[in-house]
Each structure stands twice: as structure tokens, then as C-alpha cells.
C-alpha atoms as a PDB file:
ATOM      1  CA  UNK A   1      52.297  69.265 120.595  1.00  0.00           C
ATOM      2  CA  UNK A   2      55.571  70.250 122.804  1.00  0.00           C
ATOM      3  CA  UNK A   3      56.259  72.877 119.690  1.00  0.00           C
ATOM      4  CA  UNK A   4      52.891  74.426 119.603  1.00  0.00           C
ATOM      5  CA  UNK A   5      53.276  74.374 123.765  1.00  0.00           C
ATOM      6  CA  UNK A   6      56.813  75.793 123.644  1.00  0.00           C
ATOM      7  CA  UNK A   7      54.824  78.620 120.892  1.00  0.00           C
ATOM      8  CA  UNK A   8      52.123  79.377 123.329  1.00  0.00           C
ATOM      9  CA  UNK A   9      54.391  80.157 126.624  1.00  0.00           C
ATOM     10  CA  UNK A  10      56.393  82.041 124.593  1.00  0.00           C
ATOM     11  CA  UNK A  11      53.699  84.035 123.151  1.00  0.00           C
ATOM     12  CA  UNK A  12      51.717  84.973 126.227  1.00  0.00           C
ATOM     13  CA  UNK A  13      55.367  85.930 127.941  1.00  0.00           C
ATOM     14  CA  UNK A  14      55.786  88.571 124.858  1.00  0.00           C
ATOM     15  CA  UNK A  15      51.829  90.130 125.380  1.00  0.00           C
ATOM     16  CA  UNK A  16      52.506  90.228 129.012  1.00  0.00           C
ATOM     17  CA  UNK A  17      55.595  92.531 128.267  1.00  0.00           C
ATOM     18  CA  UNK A  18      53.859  94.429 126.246  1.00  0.00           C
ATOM     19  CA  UNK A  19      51.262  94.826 128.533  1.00  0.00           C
ATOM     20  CA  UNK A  20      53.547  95.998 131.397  1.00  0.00           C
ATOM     21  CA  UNK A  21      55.256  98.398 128.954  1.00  0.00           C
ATOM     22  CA  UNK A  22      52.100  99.776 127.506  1.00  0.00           C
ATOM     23  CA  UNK A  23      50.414 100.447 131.307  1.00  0.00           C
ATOM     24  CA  UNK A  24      53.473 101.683 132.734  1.00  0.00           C
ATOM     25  CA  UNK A  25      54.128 104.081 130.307  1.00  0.00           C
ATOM     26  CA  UNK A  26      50.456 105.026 130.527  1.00  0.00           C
ATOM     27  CA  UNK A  27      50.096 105.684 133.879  1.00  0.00           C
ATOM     28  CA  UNK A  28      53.962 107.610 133.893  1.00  0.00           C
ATOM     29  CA  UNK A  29      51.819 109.706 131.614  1.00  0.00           C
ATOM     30  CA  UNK A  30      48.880 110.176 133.650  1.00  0.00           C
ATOM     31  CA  UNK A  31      50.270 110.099 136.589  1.00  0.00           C
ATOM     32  CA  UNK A  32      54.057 111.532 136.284  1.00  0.00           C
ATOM     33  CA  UNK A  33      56.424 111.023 139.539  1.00  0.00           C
ATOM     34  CA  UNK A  34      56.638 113.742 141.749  1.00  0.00           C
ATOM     35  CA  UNK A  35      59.691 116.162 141.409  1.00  0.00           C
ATOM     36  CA  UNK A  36      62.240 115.700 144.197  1.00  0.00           C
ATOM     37  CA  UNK A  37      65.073 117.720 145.194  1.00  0.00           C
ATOM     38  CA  UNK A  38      68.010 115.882 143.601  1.00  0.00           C
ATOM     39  CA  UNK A  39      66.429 115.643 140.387  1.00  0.00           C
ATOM     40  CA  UNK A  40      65.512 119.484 140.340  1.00  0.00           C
ATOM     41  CA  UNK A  41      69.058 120.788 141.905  1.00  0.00           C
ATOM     42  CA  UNK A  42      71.664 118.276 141.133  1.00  0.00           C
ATOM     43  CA  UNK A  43      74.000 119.464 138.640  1.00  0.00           C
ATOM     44  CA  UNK A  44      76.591 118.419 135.858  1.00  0.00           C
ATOM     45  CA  UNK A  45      80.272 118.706 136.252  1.00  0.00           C
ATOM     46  CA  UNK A  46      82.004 121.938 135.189  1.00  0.00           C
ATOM     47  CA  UNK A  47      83.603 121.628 132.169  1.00  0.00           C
ATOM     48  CA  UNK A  48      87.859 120.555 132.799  1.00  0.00           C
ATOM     49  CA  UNK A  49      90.239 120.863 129.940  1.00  0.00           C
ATOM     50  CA  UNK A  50      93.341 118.903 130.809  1.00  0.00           C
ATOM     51  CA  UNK A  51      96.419 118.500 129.083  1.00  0.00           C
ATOM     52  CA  UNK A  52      95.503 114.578 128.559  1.00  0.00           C
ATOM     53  CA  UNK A  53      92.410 115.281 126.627  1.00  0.00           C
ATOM     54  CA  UNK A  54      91.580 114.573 123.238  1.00  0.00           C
ATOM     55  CA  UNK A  55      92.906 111.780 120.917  1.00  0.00           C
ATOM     56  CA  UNK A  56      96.662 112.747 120.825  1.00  0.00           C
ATOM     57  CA  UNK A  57      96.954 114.354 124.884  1.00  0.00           C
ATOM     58  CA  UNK A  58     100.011 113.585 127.073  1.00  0.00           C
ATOM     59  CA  UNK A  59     100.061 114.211 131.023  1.00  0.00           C
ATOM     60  CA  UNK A  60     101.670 117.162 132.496  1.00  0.00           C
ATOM     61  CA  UNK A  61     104.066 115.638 134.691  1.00  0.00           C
ATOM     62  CA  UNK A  62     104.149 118.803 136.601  1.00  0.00           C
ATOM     63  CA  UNK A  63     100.630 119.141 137.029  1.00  0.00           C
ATOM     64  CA  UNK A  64     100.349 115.484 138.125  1.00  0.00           C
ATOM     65  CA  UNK A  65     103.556 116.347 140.700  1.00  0.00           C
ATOM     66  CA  UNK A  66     101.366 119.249 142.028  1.00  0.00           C
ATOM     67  CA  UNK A  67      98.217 117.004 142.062  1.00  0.00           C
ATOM     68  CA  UNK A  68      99.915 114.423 143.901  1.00  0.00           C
ATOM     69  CA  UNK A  69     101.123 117.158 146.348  1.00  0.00           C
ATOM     70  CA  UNK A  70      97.636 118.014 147.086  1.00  0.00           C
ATOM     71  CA  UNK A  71      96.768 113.961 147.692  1.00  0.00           C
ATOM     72  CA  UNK A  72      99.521 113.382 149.967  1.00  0.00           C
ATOM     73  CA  UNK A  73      99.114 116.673 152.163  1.00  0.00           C
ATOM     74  CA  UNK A  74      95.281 116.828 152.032  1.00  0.00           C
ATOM     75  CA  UNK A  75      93.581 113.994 150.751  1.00  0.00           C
ATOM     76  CA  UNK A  76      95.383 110.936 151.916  1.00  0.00           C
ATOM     77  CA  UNK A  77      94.584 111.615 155.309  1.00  0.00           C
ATOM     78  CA  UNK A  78      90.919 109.863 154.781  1.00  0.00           C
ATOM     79  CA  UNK A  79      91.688 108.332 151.313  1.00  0.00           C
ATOM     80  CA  UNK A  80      93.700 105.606 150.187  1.00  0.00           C
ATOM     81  CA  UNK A  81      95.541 104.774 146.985  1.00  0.00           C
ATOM     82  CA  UNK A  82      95.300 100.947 147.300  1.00  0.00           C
ATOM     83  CA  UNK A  83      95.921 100.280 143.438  1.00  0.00           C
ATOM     84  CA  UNK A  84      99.548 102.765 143.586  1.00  0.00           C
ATOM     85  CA  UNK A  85     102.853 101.518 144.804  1.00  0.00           C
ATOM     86  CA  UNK A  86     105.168 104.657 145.877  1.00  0.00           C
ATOM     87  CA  UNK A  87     107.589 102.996 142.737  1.00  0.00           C
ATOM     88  CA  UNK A  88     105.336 104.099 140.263  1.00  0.00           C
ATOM     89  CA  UNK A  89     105.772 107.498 140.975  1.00  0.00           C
ATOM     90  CA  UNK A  90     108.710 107.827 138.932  1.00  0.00           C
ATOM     91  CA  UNK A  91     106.526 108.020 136.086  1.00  0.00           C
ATOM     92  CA  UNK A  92     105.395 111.504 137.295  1.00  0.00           C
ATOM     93  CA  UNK A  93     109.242 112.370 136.902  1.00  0.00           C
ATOM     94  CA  UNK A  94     110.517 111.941 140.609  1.00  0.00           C
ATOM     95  CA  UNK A  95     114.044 110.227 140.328  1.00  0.00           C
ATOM     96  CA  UNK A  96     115.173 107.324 142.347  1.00  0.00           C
ATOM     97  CA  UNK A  97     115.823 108.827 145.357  1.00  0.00           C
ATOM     98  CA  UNK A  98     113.098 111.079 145.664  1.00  0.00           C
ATOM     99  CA  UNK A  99     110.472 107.954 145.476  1.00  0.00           C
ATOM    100  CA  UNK A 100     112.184 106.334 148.006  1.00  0.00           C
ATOM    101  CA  UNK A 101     112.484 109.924 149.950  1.00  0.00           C
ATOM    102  CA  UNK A 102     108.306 109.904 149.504  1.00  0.00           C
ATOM    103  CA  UNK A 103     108.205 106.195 150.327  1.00  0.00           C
ATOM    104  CA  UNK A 104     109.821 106.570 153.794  1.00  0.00           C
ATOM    105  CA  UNK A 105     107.506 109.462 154.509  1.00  0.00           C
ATOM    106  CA  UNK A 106     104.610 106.907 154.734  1.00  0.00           C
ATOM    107  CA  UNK A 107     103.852 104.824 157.630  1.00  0.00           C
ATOM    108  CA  UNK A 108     103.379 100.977 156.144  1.00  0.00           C
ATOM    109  CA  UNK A 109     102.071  97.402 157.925  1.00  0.00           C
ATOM    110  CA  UNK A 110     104.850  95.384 158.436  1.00  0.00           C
ATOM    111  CA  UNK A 111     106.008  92.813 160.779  1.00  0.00           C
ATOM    112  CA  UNK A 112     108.436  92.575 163.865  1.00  0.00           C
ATOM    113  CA  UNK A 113     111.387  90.193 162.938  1.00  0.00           C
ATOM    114  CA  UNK A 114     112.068  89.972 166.601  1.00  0.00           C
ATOM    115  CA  UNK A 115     108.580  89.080 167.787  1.00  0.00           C
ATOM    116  CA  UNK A 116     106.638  88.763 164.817  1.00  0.00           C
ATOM    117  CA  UNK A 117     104.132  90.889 165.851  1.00  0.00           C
ATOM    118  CA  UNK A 118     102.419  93.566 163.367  1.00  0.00           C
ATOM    119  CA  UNK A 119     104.184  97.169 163.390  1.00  0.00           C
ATOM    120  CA  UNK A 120     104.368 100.168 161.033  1.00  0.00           C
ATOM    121  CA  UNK A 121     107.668 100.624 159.727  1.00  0.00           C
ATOM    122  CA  UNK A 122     108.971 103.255 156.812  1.00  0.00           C
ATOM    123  CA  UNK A 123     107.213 102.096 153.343  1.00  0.00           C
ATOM    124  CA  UNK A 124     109.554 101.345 150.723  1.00  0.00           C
ATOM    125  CA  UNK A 125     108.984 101.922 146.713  1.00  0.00           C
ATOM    126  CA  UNK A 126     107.693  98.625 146.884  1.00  0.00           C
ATOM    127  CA  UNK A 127     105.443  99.355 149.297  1.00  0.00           C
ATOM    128  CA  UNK A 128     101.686 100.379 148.192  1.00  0.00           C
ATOM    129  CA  UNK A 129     100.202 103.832 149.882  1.00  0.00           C
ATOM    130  CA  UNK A 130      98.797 102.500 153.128  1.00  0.00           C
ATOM    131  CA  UNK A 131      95.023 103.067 154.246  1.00  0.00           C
ATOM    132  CA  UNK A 132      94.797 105.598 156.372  1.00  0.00           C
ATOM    133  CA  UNK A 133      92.106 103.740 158.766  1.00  0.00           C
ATOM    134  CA  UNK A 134      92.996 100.222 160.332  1.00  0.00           C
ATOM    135  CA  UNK A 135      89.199  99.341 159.397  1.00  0.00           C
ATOM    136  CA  UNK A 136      85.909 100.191 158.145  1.00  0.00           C
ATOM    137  CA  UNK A 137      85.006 101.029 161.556  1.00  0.00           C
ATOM    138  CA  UNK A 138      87.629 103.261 163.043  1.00  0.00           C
ATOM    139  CA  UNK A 139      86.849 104.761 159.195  1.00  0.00           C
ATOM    140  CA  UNK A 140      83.020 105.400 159.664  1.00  0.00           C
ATOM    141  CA  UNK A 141      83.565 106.385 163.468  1.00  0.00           C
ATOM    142  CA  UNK A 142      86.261 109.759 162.112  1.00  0.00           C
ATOM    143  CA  UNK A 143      83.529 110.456 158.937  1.00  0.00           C
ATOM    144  CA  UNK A 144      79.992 110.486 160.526  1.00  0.00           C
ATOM    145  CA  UNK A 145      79.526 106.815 159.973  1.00  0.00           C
ATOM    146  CA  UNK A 146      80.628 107.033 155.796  1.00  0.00           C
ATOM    147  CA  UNK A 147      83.678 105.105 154.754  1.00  0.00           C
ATOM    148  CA  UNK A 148      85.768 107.457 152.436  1.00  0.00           C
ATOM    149  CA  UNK A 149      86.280 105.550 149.084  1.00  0.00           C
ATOM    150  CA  UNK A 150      89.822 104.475 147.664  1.00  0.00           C
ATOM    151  CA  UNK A 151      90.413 106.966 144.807  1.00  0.00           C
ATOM    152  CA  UNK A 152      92.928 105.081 143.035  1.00  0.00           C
ATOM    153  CA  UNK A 153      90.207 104.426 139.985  1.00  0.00           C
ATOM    154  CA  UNK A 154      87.925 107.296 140.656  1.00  0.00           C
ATOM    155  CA  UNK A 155      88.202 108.907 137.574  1.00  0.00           C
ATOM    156  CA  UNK A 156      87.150 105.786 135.917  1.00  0.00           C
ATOM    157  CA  UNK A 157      84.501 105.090 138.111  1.00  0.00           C
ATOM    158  CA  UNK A 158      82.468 107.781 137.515  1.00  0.00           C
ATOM    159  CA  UNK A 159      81.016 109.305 134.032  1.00  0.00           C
ATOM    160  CA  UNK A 160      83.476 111.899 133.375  1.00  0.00           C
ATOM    161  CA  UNK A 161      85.759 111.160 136.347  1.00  0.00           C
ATOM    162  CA  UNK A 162      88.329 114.391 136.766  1.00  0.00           C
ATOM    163  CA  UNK A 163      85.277 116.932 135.802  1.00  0.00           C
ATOM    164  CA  UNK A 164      83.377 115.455 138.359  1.00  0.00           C
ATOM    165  CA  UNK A 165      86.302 115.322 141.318  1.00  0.00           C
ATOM    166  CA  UNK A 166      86.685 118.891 140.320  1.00  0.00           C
ATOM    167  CA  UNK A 167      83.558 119.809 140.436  1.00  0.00           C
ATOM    168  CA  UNK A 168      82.970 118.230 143.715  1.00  0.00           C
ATOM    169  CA  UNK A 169      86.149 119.893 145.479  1.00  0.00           C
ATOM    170  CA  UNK A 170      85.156 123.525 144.232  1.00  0.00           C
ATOM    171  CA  UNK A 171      81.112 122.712 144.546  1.00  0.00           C
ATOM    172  CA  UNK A 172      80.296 122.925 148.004  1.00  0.00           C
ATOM    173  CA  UNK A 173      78.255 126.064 149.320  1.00  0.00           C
ATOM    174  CA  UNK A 174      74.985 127.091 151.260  1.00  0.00           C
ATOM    175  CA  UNK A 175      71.680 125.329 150.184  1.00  0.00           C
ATOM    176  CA  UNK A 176      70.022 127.829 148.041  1.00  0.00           C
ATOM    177  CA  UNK A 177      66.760 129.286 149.577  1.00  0.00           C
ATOM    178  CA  UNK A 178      64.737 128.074 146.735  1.00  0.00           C
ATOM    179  CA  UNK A 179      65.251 124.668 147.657  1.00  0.00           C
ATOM    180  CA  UNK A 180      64.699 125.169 151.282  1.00  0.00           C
ATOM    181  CA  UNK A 181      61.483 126.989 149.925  1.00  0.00           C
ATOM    182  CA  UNK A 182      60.597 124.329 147.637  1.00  0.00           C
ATOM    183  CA  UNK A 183      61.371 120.979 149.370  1.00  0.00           C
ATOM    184  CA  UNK A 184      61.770 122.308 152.909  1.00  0.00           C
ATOM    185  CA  UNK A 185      62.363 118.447 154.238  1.00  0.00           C
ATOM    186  CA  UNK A 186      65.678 118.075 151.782  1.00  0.00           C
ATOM    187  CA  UNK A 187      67.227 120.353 154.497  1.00  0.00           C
ATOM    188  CA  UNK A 188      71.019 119.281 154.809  1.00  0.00           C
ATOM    189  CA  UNK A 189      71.253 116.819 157.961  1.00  0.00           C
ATOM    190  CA  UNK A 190      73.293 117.895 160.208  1.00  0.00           C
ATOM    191  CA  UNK A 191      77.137 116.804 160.293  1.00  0.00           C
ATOM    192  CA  UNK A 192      76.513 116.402 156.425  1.00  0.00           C
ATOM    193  CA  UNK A 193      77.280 119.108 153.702  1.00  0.00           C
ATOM    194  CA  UNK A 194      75.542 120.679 150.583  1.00  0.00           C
ATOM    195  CA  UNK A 195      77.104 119.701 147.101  1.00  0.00           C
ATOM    196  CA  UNK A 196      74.776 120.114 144.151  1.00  0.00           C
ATOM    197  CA  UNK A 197      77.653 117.845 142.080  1.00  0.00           C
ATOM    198  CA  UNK A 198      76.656 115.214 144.597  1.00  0.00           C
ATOM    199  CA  UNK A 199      73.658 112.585 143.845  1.00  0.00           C
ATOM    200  CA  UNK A 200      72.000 112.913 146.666  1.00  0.00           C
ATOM    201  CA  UNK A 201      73.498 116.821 147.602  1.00  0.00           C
ATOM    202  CA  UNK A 202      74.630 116.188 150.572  1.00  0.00           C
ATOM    203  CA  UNK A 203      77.624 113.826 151.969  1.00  0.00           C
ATOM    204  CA  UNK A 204      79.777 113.541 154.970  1.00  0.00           C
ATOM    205  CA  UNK A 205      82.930 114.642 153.377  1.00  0.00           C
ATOM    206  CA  UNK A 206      83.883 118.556 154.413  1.00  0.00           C
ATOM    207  CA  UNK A 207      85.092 120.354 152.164  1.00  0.00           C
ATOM    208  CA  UNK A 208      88.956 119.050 151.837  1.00  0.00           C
ATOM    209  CA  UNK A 209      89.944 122.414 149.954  1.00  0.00           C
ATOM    210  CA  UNK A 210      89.046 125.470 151.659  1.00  0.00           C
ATOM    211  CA  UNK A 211      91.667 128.229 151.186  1.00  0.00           C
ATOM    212  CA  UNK A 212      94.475 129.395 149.180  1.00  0.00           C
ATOM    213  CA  UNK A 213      98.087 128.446 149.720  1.00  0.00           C
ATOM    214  CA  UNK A 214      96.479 124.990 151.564  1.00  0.00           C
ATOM    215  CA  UNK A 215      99.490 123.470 150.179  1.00  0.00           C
ATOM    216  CA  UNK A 216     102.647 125.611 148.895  1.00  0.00           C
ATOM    217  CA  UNK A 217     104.044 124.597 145.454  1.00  0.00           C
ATOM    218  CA  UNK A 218     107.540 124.256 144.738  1.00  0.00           C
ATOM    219  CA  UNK A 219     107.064 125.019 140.974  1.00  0.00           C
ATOM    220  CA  UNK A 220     105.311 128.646 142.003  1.00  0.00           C
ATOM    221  CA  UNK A 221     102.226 127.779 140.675  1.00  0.00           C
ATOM    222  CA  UNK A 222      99.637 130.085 143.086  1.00  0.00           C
ATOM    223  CA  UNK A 223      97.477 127.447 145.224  1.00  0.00           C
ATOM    224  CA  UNK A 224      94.471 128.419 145.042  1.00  0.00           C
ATOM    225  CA  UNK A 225      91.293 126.027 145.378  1.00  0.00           C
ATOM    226  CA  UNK A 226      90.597 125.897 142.051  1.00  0.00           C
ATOM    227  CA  UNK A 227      94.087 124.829 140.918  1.00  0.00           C
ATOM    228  CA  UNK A 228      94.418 122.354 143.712  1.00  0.00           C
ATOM    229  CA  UNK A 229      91.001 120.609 142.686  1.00  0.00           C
ATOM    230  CA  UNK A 230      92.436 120.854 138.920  1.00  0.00           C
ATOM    231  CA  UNK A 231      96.129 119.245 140.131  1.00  0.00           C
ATOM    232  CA  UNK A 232      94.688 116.484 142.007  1.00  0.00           C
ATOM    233  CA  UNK A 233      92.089 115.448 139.335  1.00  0.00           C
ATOM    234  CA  UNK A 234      94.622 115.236 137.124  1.00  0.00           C
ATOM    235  CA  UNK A 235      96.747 113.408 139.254  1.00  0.00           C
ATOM    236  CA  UNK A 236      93.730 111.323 139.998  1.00  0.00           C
ATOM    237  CA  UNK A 237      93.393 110.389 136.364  1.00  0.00           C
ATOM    238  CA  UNK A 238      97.051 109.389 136.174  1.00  0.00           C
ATOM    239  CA  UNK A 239      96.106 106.874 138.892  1.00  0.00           C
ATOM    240  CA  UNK A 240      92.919 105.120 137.141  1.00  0.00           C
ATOM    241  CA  UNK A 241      94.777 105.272 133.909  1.00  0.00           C
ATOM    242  CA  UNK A 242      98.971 105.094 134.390  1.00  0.00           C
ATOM    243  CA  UNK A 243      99.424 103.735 130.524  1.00  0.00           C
ATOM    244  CA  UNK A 244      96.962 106.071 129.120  1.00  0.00           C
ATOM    245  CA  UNK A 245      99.838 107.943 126.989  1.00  0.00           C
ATOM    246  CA  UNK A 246     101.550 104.669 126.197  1.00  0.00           C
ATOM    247  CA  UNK A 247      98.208 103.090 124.822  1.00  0.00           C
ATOM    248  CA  UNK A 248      97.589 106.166 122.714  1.00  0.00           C
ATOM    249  CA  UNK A 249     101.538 106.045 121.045  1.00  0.00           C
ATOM    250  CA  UNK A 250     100.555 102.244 120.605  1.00  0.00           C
ATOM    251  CA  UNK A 251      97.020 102.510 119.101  1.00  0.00           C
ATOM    252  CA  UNK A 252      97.703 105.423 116.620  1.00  0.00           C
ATOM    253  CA  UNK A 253     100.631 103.047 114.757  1.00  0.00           C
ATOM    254  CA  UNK A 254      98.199 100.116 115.066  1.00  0.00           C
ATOM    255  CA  UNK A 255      95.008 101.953 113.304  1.00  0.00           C
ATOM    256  CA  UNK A 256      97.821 103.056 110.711  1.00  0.00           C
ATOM    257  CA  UNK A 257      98.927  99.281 110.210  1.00  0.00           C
ATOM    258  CA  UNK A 258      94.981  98.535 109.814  1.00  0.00           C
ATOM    259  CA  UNK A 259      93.982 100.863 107.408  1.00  0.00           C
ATOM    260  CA  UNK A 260      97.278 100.049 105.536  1.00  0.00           C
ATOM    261  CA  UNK A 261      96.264  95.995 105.378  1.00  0.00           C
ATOM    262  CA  UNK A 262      92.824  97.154 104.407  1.00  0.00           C
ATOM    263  CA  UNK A 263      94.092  98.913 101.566  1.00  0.00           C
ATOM    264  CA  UNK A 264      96.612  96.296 100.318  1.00  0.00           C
ATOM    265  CA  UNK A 265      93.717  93.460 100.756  1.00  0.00           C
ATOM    266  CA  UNK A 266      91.161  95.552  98.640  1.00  0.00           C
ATOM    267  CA  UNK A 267      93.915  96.131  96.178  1.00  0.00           C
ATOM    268  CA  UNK A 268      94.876  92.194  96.065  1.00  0.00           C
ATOM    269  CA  UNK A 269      91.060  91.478  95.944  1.00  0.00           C
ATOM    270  CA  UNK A 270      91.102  93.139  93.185  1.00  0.00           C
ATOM    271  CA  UNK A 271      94.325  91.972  91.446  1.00  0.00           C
ATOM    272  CA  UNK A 272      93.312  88.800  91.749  1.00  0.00           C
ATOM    273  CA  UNK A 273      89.963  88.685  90.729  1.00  0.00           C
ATOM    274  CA  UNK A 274      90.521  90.837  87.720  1.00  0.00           C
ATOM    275  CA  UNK A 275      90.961  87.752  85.194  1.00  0.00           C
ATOM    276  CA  UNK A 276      88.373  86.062  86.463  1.00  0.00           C
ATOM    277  CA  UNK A 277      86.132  89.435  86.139  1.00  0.00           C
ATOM    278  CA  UNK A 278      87.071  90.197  82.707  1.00  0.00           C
ATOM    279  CA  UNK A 279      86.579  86.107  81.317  1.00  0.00           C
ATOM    280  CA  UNK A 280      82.796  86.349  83.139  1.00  0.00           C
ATOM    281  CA  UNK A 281      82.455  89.489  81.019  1.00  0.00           C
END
């Protein structure tokens, strides 16, 4: 009795899912929902070729030394880096002295031996890049009430992270007439801003790159927006994924290895088998 029961629940459980699935399906037909402005004018990310891509791409340190120029003289004054210490910028190629240079730059927490009250003192390579807000308030108080996200995993943290932080940087513009014409009530709010690579179009973040030469390059490389947005997604992937090169020089000689057992097992399968093969026959 308990089985036949157990059967019973289980089957009307199963026709009531199919009886959701069927009706809402039927009345998405009939009745399809109603076409809204983010669905009609969001947009994709640009295409971004980086030297990183593909199965076998390195970093270009220089590239990621320009990026991180455009973090630390544009972007780090609303975002943080909470998952970088300043020490793990010698992997971009910056000697010794030069991280600690960078480190020093950067106001850290620290503590008063004398009193033991909290202070800011120099950060050392130890040190990770400070927040640049004390709290979530003073944070939402400087950026019309938004708290600007860490970006140390950005590029992981959204589908096709350095197109889209490209796109973003270099997509923001007027609202296009249409969709002031079309859905007149998706009008940007004021103290917000238009970005069609956005989910919703609009946030409170102005638009951090605005002209050329923002930030002068020591490697000669002309500043312009574009290349700044390109630098510091690049940088940005460097700082989601540090050991991407490493993992790629490890995984290519561990496939190898793989493929190589495979080959020797099938081959000892069949070496070992083959008596026993031939005496069935």
C-alpha cells in the first residue's frame, strides 16, 4: 500500500508539471510579454582580441603595465582591488623596487604603535590595494546611492568579462531618439547615464574615460579612449586570472601525458589479450 501511495504522489507531482509547462507555454504563445526597452536596445560586447586569447595566448606585460596605469590613475579612485596585493605586481614585470615605489604611493589602514589608534600609513608590497571608501555609505553617498563593485574578478564575473569592460568604457552616448520615441518612460533618470552594454542602460557610473591623453604612457603608446578601455581590460583579466599562462604551460604537457597513457593502455589491452583472443578463436 505505502508503494502504490509513494506511486500515486509521485505521479500526480509529474502531470502537475506538465500541466504548468504545457499552460505556460500556451499562454507565452497567446499572449507573448510585452517588449521593453532593455530587451529591444541592450547590446552585446564589441568584439576584443587580446594577446591572451586562444588556447596557447600569453599576457602582454606591457599592455597589462599600461592597463594598470589606467586603474591606478582613473579607476581606483571609486574601485578597489581587494583580491591584489601591490607584491604581485612583479608579475607584470615591475622589479623590486618599483613595487615597493607603487606600494608607498597608496594610502593603507594601519595602526598607531604609540596609541593604537587606526591611521593610514604608506602600503607596503604586502599590503593589498586599499578601498577607496571607508564604507558602503560614504561609497553610495560620492556615486548617487550605487556602491562601485571591486573589480579584482570582473572579468570572470561576467560572460565574456574584458569584451564587456571594454565595451562598457567606450559605450556610453546619448539615448537614441527611437527609444525615447518608442518607450518614452525608459528616459535616463537623472544623475544616471545611457550605456546600451549595460542591463538595464543606464547606471550611476560616468563615464571614467572621456578624452585622449587621460593618462600619458611611458611606453609612447597614444592614449586614446579606446586603448585605455583595451589596457585596463586586459589588466583586469590579469587580476581575475594571475596563473592563467602558467595553467596553460601546465595543462598542454598534461593532455600530452594523457593521450600518451591512453595510447600505451590500448596498446597493452591489446598485448595482453591477444592470446586469449586468438585461443577463443
Amino acid at each position: 500500500m505505502t508503494r502504490l501511495i509513494g506511486i500515486l504522489v509521485g505521479l500526480f507531482f509529474t502531470v502537475a508539471v506538465l500541466w504548468a509547462f504545457v499552460t505556460g507555454a500556451a499562454n507565452y504563445i497567446a499572449e507573448p510579454p510585452a517588449a521593453t526597452a532593455e530587451h529591444e536596445f541592450h547590446r552585446h560586447p564589441k568584439e576584443l582580441h587580446l594577446s591572451s586569447d586562444g588556447p596557447f595566448g600569453t599576457f602582454d606585460k606591457q599592455q597589462l603595465q599600461r592597463g594598470f596605469q589606467v586603474y591606478k590613475e582613473v579607476c581606483s579612485a571609486c574601485h578597489s582591488l581587494n583580491h591584489v596585493a601591490f607584491r604581485d605586481l612583479a608579475a607584470l614585470g615591475y622589479s623590486e623596487p618599483e613595487v615597493k615605489a607603487i606600494a608607498a604611493g597608496f594610502q593603507v589602514p594601519g595602526v598607531d604603535p604609540n596609541t593604537g589608534e587606526e591611521t593610514l600609513r604608506p602600503g607596503t608590497p604586502t599590503d593589498y590595494f586599499p578601498k577607496p571608501y571607508p564604507n558602503d555609505i560614504a561609497a553610495r553617498a560620492a556615486n548617487n546611492n550605487a556602491v562601485p563593485p571591486d573589480l579584482s574578478l570582473m572579468a570572470k564575473a561576467r560572460h565574456n568579462g574584458p569584451a564587456y569592460i571594454y565595451s562598457l568604457l567606450t559605450g556610453f552616448q546619448d539615448q537614441p531618439a527611437e527609444l525615447l520615441k518608442e518607450f518614452p518612460e525608459a528616459k535616463t533618470p537623472t544623475g544616471l547615464h545611457y550605456n546600451p552594454y549595460f542591463a538595464n542602460l543606464n547606471l550611476a557610473m560616468a563615464p571614467p574615460l572621456t578624452t585622449t591623453d587621460q593618462v600619458s604612457y611611458g611606453d609612447g603608446t597614444k592614449a586614446t579612449v579606446d586603448q585605455m578601455a583595451q589596457d585596463v581590460s586586459a589588466f583586469l583579466l590579469w587580476t581575475a586570472e594571475p596563473k592563467l599562462e602558467k595553467r596553460r604551460q601546465t595543462g598542454w604537457p598534461v593532455l600530452g601525458f594523457l593521450l600518451f597513457a591512453t595510447v600505451l593502455a590500448y596498446l597493452a589491452k591489446q598485448q595482453v589479450w591477444a592470446d586469449k583472443k586468438g585461443k577463443k578463436g
